[in-house]
PDB file of N, CA and C in Angstrom:
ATOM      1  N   UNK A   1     116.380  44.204 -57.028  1.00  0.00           N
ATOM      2  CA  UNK A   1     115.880  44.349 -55.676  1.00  0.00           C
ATOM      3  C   UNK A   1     114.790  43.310 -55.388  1.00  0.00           C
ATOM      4  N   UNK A   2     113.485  43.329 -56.562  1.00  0.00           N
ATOM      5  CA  UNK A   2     112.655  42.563 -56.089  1.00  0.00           C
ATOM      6  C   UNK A   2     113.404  40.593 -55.802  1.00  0.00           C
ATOM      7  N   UNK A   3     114.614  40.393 -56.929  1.00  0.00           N
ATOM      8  CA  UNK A   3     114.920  39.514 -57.193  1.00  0.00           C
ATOM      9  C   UNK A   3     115.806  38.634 -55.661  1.00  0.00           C
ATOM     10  N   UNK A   4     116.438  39.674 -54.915  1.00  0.00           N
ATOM     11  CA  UNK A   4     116.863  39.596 -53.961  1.00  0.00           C
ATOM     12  C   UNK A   4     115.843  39.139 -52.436  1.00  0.00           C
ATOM     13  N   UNK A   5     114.887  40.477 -52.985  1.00  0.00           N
ATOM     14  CA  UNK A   5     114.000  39.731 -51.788  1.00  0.00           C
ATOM     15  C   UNK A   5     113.449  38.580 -52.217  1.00  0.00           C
ATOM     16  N   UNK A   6     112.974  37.964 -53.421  1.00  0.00           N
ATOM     17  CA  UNK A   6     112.278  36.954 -53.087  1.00  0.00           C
ATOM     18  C   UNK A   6     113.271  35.783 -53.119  1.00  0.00           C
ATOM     19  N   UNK A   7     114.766  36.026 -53.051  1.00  0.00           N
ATOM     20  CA  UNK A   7     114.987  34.884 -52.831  1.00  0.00           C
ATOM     21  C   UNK A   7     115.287  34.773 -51.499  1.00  0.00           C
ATOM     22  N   UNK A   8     115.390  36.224 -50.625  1.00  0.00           N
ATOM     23  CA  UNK A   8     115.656  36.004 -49.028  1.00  0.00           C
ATOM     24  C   UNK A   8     114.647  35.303 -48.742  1.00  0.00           C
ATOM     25  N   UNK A   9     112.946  35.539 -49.077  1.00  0.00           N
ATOM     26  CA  UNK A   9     112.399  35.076 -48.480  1.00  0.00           C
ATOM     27  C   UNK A   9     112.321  33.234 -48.805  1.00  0.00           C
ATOM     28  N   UNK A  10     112.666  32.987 -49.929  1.00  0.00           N
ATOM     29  CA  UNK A  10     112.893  31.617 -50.155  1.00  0.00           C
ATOM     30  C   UNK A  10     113.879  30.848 -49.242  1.00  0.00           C
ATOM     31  N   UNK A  11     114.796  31.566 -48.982  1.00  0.00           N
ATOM     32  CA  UNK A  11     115.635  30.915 -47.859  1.00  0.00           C
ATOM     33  C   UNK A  11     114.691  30.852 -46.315  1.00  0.00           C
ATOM     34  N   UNK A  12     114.521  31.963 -46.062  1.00  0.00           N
ATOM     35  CA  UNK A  12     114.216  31.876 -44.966  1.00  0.00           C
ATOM     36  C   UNK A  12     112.934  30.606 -44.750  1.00  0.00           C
ATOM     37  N   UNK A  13     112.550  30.541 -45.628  1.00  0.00           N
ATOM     38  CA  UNK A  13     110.755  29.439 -45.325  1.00  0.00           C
ATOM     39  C   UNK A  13     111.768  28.127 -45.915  1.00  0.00           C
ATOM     40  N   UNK A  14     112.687  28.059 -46.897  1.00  0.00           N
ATOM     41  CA  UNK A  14     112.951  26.734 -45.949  1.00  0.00           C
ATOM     42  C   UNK A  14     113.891  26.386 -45.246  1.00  0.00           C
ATOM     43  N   UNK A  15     114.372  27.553 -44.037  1.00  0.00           N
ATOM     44  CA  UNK A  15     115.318  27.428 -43.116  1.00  0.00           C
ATOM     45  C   UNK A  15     113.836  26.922 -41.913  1.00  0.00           C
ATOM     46  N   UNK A  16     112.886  27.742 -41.740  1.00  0.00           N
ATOM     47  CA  UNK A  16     111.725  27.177 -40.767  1.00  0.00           C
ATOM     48  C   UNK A  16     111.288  26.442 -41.072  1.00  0.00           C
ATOM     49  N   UNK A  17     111.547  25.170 -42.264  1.00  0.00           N
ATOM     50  CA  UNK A  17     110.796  24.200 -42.454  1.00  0.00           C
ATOM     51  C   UNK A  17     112.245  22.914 -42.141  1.00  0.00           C
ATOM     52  N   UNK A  18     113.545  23.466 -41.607  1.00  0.00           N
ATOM     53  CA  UNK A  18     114.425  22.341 -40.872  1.00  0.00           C
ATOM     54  C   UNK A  18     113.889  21.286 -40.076  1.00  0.00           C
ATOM     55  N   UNK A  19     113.788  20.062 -40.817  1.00  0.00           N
ATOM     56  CA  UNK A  19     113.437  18.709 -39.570  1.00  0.00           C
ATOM     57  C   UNK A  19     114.543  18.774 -38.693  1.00  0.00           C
ATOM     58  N   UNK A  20     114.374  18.326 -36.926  1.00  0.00           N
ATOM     59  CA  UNK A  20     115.557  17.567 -36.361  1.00  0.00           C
ATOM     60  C   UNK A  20     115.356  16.375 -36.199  1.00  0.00           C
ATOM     61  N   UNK A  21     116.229  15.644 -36.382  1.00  0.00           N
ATOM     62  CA  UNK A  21     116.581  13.893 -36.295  1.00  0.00           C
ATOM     63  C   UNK A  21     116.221  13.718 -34.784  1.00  0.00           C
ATOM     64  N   UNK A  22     115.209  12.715 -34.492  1.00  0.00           N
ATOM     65  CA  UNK A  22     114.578  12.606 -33.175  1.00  0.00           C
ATOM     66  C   UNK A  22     116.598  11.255 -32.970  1.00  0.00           C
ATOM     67  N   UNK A  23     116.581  11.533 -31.991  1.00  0.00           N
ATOM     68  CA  UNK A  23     117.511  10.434 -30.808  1.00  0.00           C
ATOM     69  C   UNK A  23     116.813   9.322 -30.655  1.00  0.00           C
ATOM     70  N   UNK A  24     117.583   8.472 -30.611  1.00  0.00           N
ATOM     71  CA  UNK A  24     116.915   6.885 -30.762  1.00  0.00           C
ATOM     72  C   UNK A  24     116.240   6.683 -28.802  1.00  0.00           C
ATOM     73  N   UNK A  25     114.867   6.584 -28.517  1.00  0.00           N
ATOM     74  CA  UNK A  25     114.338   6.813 -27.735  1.00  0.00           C
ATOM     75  C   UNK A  25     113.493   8.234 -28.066  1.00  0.00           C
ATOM     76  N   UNK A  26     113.674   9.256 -28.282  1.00  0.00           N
ATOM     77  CA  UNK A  26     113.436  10.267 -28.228  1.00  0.00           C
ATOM     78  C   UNK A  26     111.468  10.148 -28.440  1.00  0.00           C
ATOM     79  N   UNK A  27     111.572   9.662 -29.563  1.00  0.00           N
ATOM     80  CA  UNK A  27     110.155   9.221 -29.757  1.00  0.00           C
ATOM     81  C   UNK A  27     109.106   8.955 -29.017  1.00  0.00           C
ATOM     82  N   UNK A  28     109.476   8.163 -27.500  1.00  0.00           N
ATOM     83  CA  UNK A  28     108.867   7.870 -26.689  1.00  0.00           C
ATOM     84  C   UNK A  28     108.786   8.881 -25.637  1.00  0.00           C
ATOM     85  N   UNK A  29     109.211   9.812 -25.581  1.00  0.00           N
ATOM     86  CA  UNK A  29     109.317  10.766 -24.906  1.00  0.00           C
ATOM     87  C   UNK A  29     107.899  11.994 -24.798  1.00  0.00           C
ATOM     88  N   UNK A  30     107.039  12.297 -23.952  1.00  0.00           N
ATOM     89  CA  UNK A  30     105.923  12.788 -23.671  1.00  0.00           C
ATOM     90  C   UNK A  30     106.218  14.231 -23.064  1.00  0.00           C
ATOM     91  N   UNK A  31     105.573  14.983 -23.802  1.00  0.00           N
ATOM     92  CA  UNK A  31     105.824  16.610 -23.698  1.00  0.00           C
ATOM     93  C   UNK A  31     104.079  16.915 -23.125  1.00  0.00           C
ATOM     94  N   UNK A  32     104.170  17.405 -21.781  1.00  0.00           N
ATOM     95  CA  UNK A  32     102.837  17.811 -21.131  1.00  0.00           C
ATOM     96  C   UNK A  32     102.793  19.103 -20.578  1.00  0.00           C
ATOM     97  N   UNK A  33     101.827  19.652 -20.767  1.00  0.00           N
ATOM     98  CA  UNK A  33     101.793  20.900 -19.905  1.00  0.00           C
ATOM     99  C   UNK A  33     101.229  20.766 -18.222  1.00  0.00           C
ATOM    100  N   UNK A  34     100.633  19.763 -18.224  1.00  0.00           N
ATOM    101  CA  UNK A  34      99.916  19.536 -16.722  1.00  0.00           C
ATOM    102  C   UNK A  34     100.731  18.739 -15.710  1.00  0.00           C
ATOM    103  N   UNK A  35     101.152  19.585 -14.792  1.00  0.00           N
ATOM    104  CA  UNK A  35     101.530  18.941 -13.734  1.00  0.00           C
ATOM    105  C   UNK A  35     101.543  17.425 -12.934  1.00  0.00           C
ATOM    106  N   UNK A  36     100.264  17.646 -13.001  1.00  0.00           N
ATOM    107  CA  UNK A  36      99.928  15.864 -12.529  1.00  0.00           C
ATOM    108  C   UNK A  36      99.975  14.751 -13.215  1.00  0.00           C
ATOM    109  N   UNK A  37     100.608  15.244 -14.644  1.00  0.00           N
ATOM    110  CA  UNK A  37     101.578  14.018 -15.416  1.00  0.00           C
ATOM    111  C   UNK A  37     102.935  13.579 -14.621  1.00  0.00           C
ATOM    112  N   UNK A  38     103.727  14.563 -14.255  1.00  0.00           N
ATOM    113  CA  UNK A  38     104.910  14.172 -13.478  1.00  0.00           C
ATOM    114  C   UNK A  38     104.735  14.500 -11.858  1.00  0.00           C
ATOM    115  N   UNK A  39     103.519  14.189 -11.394  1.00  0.00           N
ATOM    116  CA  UNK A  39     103.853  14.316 -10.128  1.00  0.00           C
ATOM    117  C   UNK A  39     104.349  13.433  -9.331  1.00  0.00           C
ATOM    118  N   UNK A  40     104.891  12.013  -9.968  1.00  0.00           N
ATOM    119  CA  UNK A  40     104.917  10.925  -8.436  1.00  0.00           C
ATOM    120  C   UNK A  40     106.382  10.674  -9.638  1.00  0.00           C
ATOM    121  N   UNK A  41     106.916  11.865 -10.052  1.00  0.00           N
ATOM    122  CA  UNK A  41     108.227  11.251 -11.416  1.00  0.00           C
ATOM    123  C   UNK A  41     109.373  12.566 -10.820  1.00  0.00           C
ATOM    124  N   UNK A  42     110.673  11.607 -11.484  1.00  0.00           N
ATOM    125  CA  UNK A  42     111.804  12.391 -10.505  1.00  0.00           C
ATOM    126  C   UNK A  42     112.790  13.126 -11.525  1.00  0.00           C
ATOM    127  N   UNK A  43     112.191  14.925 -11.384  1.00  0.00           N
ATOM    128  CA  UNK A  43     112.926  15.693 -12.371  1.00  0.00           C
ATOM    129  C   UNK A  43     114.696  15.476 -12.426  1.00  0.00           C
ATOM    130  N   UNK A  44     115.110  15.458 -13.632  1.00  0.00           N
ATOM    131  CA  UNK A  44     116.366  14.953 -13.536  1.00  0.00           C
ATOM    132  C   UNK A  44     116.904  16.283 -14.730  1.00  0.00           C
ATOM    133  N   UNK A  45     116.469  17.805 -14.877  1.00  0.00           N
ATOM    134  CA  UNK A  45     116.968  18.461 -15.321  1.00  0.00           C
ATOM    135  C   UNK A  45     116.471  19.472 -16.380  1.00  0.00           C
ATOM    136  N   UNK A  46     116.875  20.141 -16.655  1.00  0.00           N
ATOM    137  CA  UNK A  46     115.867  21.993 -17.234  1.00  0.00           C
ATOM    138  C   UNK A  46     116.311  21.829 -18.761  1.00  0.00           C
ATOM    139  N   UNK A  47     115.200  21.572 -19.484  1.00  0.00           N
ATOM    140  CA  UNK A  47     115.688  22.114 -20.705  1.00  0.00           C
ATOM    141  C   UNK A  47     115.239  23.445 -21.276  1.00  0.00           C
ATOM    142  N   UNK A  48     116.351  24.021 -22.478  1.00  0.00           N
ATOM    143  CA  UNK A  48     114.935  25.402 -23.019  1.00  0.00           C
ATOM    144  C   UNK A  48     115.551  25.032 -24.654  1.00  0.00           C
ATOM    145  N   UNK A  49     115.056  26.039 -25.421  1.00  0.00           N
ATOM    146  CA  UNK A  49     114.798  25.938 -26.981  1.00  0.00           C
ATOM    147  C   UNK A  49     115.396  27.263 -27.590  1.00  0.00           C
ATOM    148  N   UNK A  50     116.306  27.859 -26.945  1.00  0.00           N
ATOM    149  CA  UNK A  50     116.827  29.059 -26.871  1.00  0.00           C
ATOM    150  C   UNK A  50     118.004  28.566 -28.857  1.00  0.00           C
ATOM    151  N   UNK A  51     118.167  27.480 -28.319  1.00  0.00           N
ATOM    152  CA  UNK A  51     118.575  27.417 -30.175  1.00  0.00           C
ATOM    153  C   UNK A  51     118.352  26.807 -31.237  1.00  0.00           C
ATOM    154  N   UNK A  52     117.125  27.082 -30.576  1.00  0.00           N
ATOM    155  CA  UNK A  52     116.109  26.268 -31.942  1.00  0.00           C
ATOM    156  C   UNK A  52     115.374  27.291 -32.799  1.00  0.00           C
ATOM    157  N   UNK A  53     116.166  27.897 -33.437  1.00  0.00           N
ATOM    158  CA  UNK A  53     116.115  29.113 -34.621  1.00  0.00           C
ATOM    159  C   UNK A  53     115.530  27.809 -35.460  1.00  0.00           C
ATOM    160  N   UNK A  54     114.375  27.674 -36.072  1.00  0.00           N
ATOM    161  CA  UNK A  54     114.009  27.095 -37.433  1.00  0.00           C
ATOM    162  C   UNK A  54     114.176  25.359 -37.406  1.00  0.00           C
ATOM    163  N   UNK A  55     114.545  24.820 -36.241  1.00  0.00           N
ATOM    164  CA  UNK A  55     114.277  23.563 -36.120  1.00  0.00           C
ATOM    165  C   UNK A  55     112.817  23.119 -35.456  1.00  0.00           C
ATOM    166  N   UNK A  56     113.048  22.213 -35.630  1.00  0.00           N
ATOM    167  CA  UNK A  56     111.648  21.289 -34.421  1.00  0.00           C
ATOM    168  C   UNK A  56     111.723  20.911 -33.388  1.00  0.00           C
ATOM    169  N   UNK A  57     111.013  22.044 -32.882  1.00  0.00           N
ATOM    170  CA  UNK A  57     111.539  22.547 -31.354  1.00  0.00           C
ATOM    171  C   UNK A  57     110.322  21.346 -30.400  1.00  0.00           C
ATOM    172  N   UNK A  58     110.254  20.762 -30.916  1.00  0.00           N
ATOM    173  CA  UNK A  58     109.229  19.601 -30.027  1.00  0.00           C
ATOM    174  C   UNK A  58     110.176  18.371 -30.266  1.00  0.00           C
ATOM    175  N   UNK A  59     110.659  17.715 -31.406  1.00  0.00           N
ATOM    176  CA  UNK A  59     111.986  17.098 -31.719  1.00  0.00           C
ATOM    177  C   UNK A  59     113.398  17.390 -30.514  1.00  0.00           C
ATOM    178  N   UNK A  60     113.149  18.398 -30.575  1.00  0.00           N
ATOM    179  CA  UNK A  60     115.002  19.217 -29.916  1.00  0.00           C
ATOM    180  C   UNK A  60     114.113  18.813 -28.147  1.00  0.00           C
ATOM    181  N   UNK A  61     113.125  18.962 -27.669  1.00  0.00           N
ATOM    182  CA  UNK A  61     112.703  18.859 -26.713  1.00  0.00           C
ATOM    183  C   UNK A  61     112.855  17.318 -26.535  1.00  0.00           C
ATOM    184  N   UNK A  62     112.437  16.547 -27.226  1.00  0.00           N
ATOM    185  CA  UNK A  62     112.248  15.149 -26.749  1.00  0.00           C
ATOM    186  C   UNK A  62     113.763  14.616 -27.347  1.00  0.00           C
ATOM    187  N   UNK A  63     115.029  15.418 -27.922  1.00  0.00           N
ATOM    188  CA  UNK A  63     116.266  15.100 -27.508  1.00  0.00           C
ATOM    189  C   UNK A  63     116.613  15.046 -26.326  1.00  0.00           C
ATOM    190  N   UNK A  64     116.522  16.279 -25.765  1.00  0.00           N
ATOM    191  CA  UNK A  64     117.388  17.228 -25.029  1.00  0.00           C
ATOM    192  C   UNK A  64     116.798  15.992 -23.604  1.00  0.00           C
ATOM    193  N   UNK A  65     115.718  15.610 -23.521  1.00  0.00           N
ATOM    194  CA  UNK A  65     115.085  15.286 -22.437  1.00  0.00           C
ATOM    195  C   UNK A  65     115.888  13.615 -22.499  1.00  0.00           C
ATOM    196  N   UNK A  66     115.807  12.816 -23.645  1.00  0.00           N
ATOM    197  CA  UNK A  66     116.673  11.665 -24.065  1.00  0.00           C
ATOM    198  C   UNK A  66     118.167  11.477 -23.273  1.00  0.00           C
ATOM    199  N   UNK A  67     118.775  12.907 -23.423  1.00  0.00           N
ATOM    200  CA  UNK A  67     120.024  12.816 -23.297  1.00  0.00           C
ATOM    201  C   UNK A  67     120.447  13.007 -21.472  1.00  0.00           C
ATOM    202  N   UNK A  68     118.740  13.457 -20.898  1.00  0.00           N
ATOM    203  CA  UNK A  68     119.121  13.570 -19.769  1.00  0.00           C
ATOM    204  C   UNK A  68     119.013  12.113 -18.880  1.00  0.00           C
ATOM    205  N   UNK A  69     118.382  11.536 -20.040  1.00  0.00           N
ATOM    206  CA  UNK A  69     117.825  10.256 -18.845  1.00  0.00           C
ATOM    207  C   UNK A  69     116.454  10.385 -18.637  1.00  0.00           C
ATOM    208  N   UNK A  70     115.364  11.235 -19.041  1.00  0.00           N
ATOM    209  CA  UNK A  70     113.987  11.558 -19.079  1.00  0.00           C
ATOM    210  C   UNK A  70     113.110  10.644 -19.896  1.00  0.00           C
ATOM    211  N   UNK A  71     112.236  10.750 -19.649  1.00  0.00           N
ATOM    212  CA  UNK A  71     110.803  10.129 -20.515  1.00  0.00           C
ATOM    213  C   UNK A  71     109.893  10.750 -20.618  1.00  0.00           C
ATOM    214  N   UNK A  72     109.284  12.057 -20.098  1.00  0.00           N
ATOM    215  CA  UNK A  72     108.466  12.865 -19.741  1.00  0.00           C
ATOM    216  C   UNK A  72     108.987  14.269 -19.665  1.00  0.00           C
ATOM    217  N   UNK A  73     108.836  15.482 -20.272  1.00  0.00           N
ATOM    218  CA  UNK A  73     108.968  16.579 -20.396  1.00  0.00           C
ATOM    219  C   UNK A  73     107.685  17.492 -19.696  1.00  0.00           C
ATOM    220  N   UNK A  74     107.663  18.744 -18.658  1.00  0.00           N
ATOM    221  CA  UNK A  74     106.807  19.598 -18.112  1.00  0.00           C
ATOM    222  C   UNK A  74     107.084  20.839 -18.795  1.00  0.00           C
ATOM    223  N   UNK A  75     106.070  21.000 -19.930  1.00  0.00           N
ATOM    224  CA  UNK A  75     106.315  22.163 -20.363  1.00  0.00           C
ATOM    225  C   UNK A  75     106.495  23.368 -20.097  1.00  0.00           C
ATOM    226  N   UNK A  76     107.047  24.257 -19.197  1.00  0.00           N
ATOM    227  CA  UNK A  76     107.139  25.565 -19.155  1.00  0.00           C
ATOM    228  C   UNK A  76     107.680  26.949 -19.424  1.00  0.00           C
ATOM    229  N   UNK A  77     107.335  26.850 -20.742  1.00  0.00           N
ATOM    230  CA  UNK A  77     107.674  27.898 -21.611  1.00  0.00           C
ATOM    231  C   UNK A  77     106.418  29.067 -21.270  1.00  0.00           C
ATOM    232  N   UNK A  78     106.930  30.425 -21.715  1.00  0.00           N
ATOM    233  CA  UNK A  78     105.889  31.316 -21.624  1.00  0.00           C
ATOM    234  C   UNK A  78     105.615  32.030 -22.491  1.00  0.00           C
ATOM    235  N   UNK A  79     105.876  31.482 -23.822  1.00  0.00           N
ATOM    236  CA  UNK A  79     105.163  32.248 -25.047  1.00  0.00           C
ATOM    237  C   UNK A  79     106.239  32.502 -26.144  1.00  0.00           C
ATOM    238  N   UNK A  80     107.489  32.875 -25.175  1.00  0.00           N
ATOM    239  CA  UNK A  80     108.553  33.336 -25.396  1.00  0.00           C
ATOM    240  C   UNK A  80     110.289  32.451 -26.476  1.00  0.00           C
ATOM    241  N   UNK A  81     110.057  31.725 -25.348  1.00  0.00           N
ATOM    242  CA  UNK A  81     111.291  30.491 -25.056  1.00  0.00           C
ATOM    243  C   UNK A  81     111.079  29.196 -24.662  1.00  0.00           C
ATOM    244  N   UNK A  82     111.167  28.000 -26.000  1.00  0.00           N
ATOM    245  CA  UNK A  82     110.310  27.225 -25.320  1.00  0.00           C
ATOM    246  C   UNK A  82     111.345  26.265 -24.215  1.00  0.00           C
ATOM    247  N   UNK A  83     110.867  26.349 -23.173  1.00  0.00           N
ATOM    248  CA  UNK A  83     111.873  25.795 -22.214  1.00  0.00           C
ATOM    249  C   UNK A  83     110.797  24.578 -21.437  1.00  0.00           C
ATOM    250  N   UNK A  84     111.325  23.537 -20.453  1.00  0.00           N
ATOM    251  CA  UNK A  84     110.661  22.514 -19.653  1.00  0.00           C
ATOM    252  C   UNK A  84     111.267  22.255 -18.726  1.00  0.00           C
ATOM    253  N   UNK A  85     110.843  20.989 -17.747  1.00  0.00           N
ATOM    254  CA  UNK A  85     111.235  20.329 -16.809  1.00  0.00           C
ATOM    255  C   UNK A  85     111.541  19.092 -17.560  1.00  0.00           C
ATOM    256  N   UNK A  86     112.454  18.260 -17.123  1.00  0.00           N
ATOM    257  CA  UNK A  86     112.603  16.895 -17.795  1.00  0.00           C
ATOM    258  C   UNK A  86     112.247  16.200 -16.344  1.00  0.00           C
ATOM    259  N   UNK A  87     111.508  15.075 -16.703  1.00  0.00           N
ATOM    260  CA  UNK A  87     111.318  14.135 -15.428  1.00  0.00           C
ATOM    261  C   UNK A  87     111.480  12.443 -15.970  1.00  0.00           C
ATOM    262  N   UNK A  88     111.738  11.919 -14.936  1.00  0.00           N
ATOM    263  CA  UNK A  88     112.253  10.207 -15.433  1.00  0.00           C
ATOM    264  C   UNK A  88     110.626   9.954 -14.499  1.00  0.00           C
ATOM    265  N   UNK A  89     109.650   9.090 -15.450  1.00  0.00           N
ATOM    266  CA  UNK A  89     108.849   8.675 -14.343  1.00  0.00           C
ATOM    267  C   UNK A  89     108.535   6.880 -14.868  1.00  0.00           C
ATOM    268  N   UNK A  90     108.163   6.221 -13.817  1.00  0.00           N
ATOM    269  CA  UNK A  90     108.166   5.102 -13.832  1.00  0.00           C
ATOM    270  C   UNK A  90     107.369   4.774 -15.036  1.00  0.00           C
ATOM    271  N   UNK A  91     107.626   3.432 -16.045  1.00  0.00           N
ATOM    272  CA  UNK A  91     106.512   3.383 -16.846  1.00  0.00           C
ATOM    273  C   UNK A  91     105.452   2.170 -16.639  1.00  0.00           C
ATOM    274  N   UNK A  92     104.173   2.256 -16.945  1.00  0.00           N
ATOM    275  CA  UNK A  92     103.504   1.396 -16.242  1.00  0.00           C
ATOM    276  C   UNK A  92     103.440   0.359 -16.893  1.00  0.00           C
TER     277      UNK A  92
END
């Protein structure tokens, strides 16, 4: 019994320690919570983190935002689900 749990728990810590492979661009990609980062920038689509069981859910964010055509992510998640705004904004 004890032998079982400690190897569940061995799985599980390094299932939450999964890297995701950032998308080529992805890197450059800016995750903000404040509004007046994307205010004069043109949302181009909703992401959330709904399956990011044990990945890197800041990684999976600055995919997800890559694949839309974004450069800038508006964070609005609520504790819960981490979800955003993706916005394309000009770069200076």
């Amino acid at each position: 019994m004890r032998a079982t749990l400690l190897a569940g728990i061995g799985v599980f810590a390094l299932l939450a320690c999964v890297q995701t492979t950032l998308a080529p661009g992805a890197n450059k990609v800016v995750v903000t919570r404040n509004p007046g980062d994307v205010a004069n920038c043109k949302a181009v689509g909703n992401i959330d983190g709904r399956s990011a069981s044990g990945v890197d859910v800041l990684a999976q964010m600055q995919n997800q935002a890559v694949g839309l055509g974004g450069n800038r992510v508006l964070e609005t998640s609520d504790g819960t689900v981490p979800s955003g705004v993706v916005y394309n904004c000009a770069m200076p």
